[in-house]
N, C-alpha and C. Protein backbone atom coordinates (compact mmCIF):
# COMPACT_ATOMS: atom_id res chain seq x y z
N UNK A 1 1.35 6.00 10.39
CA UNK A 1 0.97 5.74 9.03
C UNK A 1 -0.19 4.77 9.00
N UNK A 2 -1.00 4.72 7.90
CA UNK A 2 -2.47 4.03 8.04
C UNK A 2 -2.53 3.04 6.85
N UNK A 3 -2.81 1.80 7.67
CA UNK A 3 -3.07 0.63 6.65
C UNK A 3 -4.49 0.50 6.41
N UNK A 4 -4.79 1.04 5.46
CA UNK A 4 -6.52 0.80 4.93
C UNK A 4 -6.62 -0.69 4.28
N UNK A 5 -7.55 -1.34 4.76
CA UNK A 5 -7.68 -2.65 4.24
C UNK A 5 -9.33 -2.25 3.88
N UNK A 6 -9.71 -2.50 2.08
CA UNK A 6 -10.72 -2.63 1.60
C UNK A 6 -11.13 -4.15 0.99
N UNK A 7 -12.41 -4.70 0.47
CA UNK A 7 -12.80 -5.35 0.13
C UNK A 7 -13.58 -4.71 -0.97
N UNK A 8 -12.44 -4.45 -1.91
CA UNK A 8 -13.06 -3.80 -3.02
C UNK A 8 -11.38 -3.52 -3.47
N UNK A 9 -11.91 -3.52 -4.98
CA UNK A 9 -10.99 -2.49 -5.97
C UNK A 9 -11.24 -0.83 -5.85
N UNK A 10 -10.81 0.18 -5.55
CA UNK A 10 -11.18 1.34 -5.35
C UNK A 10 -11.46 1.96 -6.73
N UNK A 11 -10.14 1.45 -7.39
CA UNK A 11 -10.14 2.22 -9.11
C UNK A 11 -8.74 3.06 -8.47
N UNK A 12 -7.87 3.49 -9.77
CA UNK A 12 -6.56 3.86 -10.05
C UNK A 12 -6.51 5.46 -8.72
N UNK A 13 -7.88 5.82 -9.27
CA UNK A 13 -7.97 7.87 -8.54
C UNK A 13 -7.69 7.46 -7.72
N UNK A 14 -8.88 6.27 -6.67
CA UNK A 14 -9.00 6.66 -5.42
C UNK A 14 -7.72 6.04 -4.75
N UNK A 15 -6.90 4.81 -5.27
CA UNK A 15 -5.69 4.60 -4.60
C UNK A 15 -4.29 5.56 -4.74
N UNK A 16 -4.36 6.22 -5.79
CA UNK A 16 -3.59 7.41 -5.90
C UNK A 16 -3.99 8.35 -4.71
N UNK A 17 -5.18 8.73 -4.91
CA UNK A 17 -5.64 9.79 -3.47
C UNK A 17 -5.08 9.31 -2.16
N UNK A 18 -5.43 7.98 -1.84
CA UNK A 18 -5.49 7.08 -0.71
C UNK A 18 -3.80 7.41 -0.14
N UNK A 19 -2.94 6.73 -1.70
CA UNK A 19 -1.33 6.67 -0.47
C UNK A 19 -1.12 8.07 -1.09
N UNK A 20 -1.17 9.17 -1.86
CA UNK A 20 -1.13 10.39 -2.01
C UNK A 20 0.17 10.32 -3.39
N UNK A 21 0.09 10.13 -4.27
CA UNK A 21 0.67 9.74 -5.51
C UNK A 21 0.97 8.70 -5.90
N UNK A 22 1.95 8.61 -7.29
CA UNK A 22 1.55 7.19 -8.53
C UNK A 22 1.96 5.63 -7.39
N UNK A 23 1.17 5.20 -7.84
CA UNK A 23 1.07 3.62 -6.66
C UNK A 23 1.76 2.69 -7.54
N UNK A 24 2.85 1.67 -6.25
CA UNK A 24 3.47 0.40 -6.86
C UNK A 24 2.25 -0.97 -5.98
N UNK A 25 2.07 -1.64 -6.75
CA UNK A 25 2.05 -3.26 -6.50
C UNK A 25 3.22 -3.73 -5.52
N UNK A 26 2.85 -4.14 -4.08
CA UNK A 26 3.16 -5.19 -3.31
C UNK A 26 2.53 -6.29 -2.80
N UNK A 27 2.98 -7.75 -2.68
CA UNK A 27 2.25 -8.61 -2.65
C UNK A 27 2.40 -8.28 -1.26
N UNK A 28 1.34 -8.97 -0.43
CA UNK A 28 1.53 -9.25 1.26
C UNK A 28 1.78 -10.95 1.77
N UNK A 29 2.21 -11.31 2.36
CA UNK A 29 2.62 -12.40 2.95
C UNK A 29 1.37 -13.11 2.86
N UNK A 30 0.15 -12.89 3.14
CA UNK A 30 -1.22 -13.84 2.79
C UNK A 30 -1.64 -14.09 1.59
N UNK A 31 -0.90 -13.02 0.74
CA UNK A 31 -1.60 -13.41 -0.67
C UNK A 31 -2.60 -12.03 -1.24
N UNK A 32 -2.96 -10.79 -0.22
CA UNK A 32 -3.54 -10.04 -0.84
C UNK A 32 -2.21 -8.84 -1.53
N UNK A 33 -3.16 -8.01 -2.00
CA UNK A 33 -2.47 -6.53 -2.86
C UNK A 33 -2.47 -5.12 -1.96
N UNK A 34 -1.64 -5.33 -1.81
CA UNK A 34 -0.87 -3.87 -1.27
C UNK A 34 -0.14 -2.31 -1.98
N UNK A 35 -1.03 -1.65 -2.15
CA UNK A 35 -0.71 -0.31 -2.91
C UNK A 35 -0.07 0.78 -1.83
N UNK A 36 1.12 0.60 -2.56
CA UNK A 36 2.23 2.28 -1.70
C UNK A 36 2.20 2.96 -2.69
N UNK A 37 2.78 3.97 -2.33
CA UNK A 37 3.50 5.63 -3.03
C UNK A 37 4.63 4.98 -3.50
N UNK A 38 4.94 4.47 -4.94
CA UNK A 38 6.31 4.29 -5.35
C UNK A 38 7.31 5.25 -4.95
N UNK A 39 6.52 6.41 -5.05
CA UNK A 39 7.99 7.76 -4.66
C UNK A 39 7.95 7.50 -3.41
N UNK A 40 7.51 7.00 -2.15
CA UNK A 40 7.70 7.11 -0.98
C UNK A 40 8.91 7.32 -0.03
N UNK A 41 10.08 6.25 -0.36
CA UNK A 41 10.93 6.62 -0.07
C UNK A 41 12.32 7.42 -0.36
N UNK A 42 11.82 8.40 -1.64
CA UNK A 42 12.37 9.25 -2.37
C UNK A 42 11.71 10.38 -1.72
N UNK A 43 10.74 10.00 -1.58
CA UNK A 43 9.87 11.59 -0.73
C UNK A 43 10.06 11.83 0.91
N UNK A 44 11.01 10.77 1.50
CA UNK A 44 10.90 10.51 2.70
C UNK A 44 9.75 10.47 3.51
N UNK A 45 8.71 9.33 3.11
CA UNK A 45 7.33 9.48 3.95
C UNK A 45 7.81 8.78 5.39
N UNK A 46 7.16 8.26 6.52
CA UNK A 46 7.52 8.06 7.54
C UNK A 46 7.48 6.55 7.10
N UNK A 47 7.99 5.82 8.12
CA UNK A 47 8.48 4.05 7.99
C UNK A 47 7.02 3.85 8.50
N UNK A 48 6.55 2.95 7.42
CA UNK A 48 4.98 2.16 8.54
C UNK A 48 4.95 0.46 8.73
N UNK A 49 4.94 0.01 9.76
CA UNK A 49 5.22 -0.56 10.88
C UNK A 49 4.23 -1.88 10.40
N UNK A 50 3.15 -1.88 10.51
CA UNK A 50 2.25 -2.88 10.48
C UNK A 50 2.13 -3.25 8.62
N UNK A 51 2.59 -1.99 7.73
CA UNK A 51 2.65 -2.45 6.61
C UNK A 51 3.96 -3.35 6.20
N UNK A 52 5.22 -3.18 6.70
CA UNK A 52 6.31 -3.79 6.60
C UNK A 52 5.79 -5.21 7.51
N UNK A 53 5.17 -5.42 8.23
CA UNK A 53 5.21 -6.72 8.71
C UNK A 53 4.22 -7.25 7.70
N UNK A 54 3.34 -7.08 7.04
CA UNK A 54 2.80 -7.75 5.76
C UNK A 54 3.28 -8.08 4.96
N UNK A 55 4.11 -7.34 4.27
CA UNK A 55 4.68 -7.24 2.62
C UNK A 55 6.13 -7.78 3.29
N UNK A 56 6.97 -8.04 4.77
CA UNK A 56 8.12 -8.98 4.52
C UNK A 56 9.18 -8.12 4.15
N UNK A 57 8.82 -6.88 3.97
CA UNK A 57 9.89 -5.67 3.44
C UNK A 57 9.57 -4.65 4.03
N UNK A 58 10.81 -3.62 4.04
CA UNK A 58 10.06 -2.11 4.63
C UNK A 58 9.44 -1.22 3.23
N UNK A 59 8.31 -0.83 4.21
CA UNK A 59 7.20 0.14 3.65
C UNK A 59 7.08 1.29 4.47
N UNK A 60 7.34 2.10 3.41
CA UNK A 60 6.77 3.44 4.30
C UNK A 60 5.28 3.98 3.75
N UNK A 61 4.68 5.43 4.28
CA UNK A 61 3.27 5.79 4.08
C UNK A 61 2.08 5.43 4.22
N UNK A 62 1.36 5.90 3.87
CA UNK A 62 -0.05 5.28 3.99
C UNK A 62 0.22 4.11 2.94
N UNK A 63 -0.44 3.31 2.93
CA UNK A 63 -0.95 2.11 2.06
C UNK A 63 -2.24 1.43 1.77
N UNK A 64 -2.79 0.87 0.75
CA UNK A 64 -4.65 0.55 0.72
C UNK A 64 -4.33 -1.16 0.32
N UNK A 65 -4.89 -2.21 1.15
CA UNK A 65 -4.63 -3.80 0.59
C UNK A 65 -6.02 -3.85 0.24
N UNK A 66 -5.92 -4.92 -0.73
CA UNK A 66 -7.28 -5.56 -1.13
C UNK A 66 -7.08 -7.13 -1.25
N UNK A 67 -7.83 -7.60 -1.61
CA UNK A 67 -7.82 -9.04 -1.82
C UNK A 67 -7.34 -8.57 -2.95
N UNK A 68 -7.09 -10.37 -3.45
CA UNK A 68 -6.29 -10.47 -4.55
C UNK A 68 -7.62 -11.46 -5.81
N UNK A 69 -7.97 -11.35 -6.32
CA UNK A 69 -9.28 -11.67 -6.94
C UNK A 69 -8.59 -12.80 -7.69
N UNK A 70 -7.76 -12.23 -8.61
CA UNK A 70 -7.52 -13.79 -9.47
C UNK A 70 -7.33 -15.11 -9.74
């Protein structure tokens, strides 16, 4: 599973495209934003590894972090 880390806001499409449907808000342990597939583990995506050691919780799928601007 693939942790895309941008330095940018993508916009709503491209993080929908990115983890492949409607995206939840997770914080990550540093302080940036972490976008999953809310349905993910309703859809059974695979467990991802380097995203659960960020966010402190398990994550499955692809995922896109950004900084956190505010």
């Amino acid at each position: 599973m693939k942790v895309t880390e941008l330095e940018y806001d993508p916009g709503l499409d491209k993080l929908q495209e990115m983890v492949g449907g409607y995206i939840q808000l997770v914080p990550t342990s540093d302080g940036r934003l972490m976008y999953i597939n809310e349905d993910g583990l309703r859809l059974g995506l695979p467990h991802n590894e380097r995203a659960t050691g960020m966010a402190g919780m398990p994550i499955v799928g692809n995922v896109v972090v950004i900084p956190n601007y505010e």
